[in-house]
N, C-alpha and C. Protein backbone atom coordinates (compact mmCIF):
# COMPACT_ATOMS: atom_id res chain seq x y z
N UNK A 1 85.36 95.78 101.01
CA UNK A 1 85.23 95.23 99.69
C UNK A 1 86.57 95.28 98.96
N UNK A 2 87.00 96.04 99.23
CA UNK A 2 88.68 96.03 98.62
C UNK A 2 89.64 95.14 99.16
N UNK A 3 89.58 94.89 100.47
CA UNK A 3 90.41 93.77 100.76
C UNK A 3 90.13 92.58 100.24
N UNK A 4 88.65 92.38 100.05
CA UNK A 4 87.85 90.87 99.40
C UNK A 4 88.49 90.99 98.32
N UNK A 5 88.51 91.97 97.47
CA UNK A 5 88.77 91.89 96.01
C UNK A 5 90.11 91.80 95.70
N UNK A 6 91.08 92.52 96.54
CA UNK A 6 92.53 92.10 96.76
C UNK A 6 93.22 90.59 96.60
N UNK A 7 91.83 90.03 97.66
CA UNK A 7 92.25 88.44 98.05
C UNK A 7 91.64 87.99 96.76
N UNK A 8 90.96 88.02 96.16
CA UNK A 8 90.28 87.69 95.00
C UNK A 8 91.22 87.45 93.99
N UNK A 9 91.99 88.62 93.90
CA UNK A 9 93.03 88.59 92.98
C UNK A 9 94.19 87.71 92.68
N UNK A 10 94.10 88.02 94.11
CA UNK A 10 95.25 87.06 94.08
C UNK A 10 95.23 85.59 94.56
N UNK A 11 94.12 85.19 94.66
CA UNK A 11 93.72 83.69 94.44
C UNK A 11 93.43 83.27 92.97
N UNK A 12 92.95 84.47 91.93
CA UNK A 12 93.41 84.28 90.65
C UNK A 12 94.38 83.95 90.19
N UNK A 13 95.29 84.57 90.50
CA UNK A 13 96.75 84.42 90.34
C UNK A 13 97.22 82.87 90.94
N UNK A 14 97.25 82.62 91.85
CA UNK A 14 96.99 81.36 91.99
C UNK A 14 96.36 80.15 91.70
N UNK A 15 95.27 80.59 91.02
CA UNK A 15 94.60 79.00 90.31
C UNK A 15 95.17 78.75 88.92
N UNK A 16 95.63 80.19 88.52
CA UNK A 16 95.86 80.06 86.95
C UNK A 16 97.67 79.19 87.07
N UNK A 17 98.45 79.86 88.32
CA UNK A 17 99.68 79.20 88.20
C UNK A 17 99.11 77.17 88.90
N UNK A 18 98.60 77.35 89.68
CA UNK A 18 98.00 75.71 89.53
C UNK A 18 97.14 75.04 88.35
N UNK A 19 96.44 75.63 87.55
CA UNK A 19 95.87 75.44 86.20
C UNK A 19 97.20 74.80 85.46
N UNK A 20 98.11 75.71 85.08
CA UNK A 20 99.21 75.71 84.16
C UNK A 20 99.32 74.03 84.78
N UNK A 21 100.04 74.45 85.99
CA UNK A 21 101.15 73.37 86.79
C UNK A 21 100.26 71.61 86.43
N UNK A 22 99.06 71.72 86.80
CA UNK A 22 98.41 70.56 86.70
C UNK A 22 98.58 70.38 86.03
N UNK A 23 97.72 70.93 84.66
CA UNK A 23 97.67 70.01 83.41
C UNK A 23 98.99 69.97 82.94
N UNK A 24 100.17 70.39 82.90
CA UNK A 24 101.48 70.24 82.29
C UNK A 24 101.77 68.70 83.07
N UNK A 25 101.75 68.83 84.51
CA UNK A 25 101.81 67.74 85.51
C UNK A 25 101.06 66.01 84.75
N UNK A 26 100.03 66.34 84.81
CA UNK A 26 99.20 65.42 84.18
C UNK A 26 99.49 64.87 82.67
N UNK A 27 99.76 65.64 81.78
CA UNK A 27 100.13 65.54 80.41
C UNK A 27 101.64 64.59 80.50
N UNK A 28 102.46 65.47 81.05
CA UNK A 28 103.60 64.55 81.77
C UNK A 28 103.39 62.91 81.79
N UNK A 29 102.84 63.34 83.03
CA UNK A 29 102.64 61.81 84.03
C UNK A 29 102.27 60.31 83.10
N UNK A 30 100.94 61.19 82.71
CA UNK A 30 99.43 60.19 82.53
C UNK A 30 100.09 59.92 80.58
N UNK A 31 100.23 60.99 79.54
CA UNK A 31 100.75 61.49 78.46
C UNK A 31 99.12 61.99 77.93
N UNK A 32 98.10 61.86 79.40
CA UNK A 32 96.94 62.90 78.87
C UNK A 32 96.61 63.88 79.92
N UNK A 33 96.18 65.02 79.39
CA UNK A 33 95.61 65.51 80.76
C UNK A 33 94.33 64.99 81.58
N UNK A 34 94.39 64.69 82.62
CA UNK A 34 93.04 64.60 83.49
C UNK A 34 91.76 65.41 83.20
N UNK A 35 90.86 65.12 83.06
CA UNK A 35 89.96 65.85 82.62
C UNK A 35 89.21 66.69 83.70
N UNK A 36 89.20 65.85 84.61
CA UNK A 36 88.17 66.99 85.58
C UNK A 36 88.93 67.86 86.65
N UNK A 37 90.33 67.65 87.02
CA UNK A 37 91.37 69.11 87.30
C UNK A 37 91.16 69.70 86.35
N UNK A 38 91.86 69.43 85.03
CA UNK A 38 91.98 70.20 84.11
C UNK A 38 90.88 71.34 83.66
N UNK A 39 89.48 70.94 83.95
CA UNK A 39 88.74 72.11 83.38
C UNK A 39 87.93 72.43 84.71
N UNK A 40 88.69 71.98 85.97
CA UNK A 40 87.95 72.76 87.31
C UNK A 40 88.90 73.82 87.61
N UNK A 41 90.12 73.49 87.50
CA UNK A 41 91.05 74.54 87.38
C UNK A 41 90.75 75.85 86.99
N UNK A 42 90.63 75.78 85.82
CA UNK A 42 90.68 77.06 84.92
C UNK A 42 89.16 77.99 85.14
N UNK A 43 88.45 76.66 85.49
CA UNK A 43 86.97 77.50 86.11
C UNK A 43 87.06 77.67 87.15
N UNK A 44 87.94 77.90 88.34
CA UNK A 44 88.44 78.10 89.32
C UNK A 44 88.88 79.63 89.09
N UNK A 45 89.56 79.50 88.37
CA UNK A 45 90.47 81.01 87.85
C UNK A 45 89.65 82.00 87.37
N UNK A 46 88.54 81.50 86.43
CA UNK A 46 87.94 82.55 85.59
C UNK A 46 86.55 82.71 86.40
N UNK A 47 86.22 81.86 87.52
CA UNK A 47 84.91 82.29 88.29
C UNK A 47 86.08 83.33 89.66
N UNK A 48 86.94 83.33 89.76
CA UNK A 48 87.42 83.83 91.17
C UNK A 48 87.89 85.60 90.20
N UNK A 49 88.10 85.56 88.85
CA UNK A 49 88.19 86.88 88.43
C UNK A 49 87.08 87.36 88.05
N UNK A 50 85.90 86.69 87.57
CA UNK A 50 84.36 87.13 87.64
C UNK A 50 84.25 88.34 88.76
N UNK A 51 84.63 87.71 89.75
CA UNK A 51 84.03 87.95 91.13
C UNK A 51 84.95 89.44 91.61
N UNK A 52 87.06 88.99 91.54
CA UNK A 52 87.13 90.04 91.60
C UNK A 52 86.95 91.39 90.46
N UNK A 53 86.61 91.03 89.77
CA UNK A 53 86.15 91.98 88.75
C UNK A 53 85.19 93.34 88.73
N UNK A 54 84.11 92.29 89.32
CA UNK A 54 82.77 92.39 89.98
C UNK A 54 82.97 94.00 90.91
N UNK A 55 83.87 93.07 91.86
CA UNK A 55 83.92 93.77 93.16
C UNK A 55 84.63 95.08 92.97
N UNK A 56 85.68 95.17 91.74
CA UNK A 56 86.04 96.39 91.59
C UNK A 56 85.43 97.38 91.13
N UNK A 57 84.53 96.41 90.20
CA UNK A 57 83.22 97.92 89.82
C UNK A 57 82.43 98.39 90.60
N UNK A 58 81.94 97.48 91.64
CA UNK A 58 80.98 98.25 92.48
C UNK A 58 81.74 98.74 94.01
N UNK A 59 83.19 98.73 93.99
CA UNK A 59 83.87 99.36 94.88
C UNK A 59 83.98 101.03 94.67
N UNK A 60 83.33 101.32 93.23
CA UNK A 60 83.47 102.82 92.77
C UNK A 60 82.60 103.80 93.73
N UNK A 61 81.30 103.30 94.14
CA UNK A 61 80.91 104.14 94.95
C UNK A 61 81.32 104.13 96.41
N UNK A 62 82.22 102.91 97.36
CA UNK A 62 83.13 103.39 98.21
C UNK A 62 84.47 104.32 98.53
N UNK A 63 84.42 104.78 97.23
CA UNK A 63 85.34 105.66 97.13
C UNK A 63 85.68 106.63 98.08
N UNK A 64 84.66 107.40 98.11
CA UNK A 64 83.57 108.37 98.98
C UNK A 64 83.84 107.89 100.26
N UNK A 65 82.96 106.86 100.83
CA UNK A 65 83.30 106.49 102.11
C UNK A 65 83.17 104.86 102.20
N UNK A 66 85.02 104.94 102.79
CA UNK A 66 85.14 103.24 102.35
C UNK A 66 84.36 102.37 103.47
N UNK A 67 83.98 101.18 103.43
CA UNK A 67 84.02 100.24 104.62
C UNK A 67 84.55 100.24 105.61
N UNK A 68 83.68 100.19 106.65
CA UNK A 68 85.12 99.61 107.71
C UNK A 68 86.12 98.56 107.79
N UNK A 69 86.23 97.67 106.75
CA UNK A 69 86.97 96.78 106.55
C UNK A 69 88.32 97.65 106.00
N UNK A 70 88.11 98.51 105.11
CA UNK A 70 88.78 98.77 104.42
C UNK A 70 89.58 99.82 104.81
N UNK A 71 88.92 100.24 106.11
CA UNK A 71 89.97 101.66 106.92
C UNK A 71 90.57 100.65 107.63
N UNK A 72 92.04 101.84 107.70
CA UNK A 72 93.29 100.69 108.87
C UNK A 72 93.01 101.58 110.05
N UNK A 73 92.21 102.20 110.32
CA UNK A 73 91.93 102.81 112.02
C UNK A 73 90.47 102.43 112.39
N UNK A 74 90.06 101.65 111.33
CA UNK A 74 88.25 100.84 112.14
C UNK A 74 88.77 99.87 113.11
N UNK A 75 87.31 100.01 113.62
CA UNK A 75 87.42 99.46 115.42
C UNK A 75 86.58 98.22 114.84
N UNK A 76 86.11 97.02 115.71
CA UNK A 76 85.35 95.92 115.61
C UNK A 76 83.73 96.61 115.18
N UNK A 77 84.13 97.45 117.02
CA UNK A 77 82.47 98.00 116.48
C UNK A 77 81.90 98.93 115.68
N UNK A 78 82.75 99.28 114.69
CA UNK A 78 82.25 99.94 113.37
C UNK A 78 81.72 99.12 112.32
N UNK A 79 81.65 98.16 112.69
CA UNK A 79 80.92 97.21 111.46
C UNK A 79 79.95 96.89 111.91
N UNK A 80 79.38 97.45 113.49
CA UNK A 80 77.82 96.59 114.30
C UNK A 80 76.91 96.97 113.29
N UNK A 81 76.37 96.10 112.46
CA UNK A 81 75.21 96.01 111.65
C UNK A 81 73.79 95.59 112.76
N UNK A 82 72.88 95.74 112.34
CA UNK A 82 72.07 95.08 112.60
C UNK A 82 71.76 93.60 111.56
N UNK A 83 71.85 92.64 111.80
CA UNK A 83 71.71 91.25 111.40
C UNK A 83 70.49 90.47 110.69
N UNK A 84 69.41 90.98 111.78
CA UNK A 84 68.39 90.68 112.01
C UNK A 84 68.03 90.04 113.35
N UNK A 85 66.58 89.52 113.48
CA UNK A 85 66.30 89.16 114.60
C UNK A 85 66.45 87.22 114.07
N UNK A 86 67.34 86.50 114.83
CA UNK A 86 66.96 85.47 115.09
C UNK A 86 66.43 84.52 116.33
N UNK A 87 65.69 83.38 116.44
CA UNK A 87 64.86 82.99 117.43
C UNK A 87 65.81 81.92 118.70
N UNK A 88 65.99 82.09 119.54
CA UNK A 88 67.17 82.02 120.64
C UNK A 88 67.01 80.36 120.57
N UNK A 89 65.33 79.92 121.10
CA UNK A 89 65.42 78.64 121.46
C UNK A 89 64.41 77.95 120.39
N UNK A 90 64.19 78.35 119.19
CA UNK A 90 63.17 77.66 118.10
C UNK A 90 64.09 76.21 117.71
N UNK A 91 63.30 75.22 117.87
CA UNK A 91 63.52 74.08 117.08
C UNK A 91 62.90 73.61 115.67
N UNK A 92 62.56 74.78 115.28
CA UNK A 92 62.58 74.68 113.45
C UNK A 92 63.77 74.34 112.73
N UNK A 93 64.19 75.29 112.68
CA UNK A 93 65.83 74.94 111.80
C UNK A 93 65.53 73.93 111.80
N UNK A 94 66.32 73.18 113.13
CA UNK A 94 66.96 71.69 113.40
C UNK A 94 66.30 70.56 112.74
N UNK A 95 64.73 70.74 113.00
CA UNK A 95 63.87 70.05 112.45
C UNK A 95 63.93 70.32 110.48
N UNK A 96 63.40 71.07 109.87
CA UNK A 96 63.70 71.14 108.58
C UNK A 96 65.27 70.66 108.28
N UNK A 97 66.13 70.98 108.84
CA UNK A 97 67.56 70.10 108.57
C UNK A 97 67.58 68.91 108.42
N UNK A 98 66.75 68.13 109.68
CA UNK A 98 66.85 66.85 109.33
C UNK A 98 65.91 66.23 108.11
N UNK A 99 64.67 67.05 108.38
CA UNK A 99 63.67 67.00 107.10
C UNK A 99 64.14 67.06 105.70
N UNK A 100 64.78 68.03 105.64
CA UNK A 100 65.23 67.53 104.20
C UNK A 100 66.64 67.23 103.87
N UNK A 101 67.29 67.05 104.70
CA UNK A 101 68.45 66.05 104.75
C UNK A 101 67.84 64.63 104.29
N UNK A 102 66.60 63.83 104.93
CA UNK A 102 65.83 63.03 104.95
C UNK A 102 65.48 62.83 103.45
N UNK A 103 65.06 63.93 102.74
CA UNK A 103 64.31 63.68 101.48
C UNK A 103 65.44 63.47 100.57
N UNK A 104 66.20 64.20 100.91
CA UNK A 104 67.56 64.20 99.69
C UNK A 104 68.54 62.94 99.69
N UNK A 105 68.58 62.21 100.71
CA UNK A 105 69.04 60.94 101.27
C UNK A 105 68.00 60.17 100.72
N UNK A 106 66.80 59.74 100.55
CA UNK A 106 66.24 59.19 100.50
C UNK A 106 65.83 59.76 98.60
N UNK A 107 66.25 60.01 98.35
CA UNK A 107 66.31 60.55 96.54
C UNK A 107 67.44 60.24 96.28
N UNK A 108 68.38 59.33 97.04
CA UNK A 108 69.80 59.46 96.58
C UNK A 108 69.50 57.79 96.64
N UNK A 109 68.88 57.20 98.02
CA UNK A 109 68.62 56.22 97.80
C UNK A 109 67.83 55.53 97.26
N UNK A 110 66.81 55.70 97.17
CA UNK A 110 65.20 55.64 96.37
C UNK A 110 64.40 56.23 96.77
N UNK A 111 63.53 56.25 95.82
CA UNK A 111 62.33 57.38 95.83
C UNK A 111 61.24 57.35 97.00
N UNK A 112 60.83 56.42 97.33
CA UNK A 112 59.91 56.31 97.91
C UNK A 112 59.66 56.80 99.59
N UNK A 113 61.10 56.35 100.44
CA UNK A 113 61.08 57.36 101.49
C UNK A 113 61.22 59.12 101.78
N UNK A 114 61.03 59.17 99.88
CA UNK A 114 60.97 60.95 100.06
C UNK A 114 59.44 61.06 99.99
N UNK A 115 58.48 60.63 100.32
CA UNK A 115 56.92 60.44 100.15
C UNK A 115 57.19 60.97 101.68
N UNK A 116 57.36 60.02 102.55
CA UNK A 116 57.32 60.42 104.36
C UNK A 116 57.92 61.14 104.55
N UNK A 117 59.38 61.78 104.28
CA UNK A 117 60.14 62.76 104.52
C UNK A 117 59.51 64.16 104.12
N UNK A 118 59.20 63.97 103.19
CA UNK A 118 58.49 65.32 102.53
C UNK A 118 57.59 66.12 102.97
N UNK A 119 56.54 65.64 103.70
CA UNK A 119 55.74 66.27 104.61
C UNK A 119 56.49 66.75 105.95
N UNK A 120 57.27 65.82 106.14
CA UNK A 120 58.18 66.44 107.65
C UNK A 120 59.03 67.49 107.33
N UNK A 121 59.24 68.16 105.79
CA UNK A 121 60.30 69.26 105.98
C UNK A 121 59.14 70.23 105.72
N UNK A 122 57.86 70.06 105.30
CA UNK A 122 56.82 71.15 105.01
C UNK A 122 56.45 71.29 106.64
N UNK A 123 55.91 70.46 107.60
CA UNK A 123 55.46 70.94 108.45
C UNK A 123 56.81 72.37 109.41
N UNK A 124 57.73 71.79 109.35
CA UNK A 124 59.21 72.12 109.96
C UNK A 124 59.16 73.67 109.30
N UNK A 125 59.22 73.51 107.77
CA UNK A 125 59.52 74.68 107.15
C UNK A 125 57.72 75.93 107.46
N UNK A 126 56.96 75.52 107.56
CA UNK A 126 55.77 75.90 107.73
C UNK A 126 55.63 76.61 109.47
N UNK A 127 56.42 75.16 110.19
CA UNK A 127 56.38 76.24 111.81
C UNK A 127 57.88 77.28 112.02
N UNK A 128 58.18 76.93 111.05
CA UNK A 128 59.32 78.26 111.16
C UNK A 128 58.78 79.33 110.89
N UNK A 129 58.16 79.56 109.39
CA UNK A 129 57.86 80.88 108.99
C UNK A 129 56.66 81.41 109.92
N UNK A 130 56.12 80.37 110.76
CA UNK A 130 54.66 81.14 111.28
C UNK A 130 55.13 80.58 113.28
N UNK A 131 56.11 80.86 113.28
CA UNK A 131 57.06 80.48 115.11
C UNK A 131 55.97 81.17 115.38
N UNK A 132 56.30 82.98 115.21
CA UNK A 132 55.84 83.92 115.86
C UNK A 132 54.93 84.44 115.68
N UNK A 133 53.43 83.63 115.38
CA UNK A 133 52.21 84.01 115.00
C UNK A 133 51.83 83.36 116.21
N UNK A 134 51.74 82.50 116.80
CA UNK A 134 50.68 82.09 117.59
C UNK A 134 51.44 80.95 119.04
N UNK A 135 50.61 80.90 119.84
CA UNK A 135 51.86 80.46 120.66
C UNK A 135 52.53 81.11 122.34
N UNK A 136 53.55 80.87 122.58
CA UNK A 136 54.07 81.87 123.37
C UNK A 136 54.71 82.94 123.12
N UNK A 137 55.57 82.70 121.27
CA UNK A 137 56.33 83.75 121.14
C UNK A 137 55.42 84.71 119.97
N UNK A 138 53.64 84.19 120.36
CA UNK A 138 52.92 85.09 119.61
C UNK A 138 53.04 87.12 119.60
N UNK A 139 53.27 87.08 118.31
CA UNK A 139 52.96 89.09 118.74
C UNK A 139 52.05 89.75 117.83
């Protein structure tokens, strides 16, 4: 968490010297500033110090015992978390991907092919959550 928040920092430091640079750039150029650099910029800067901000307060209880990120003698496998279990050969995902890829495409284009799409990301999203109820990979 300290290295995150390190990099945090100093990508702050960096949006605010590209903040400056743009809109001076733009004001220049144009004799207005651009409007949508101009205020993605600076919300660039002030969401990336949110964050490292964030991270420094709740780095207080690693104090104690840091991350393995954060020791310079951790090994790879000091970070083996457990993940969770995911399903090797399920074709859910894939299916809900295209399912509502489908609906959102079709809401972008008109409404009406999100009527057919819509049921295809419920069935998709429906045999995902219930793979391992019934079946072969029943338990």
């Amino acid at each position: 968490m300290n290295t995150t928040r390190k990099i945090l920092w100093w990508l702050t430091g960096f949006y605010a010297a590209v903040s400056v640079f743009y809109i001076a750039w733009t004001t220049i150029n144009d004799g207005a500033p651009e409007w949508v650099g101009s205020v993605s910029f600076p919300l660039m800067f002030a969401f990336s110090a949110f964050i490292a901000f964030y991270l420094g307060l709740e780095n207080k209880p690693f104090a104690r015992k840091p991350l393995p990120e954060d020791r310079l003698d951790a090994e790879i496998s000091d970070a083996d978390e457990e993940l969770g279990f995911f399903a090797p050969h399920s074709m859910w995902p894939l299916l809900l991907a295209a399912g509502i890829s489908a609906v959102f495409m079709s809401i972008a284009f008109g409404w009406w092919p999100a009527f057919w799409f819509a049921p295809v990301a419920l069935v998709a999203l429906l045999g995902w959550m219930f793979e391992f109820y019934r079946g072969k990979f029943g338990h």
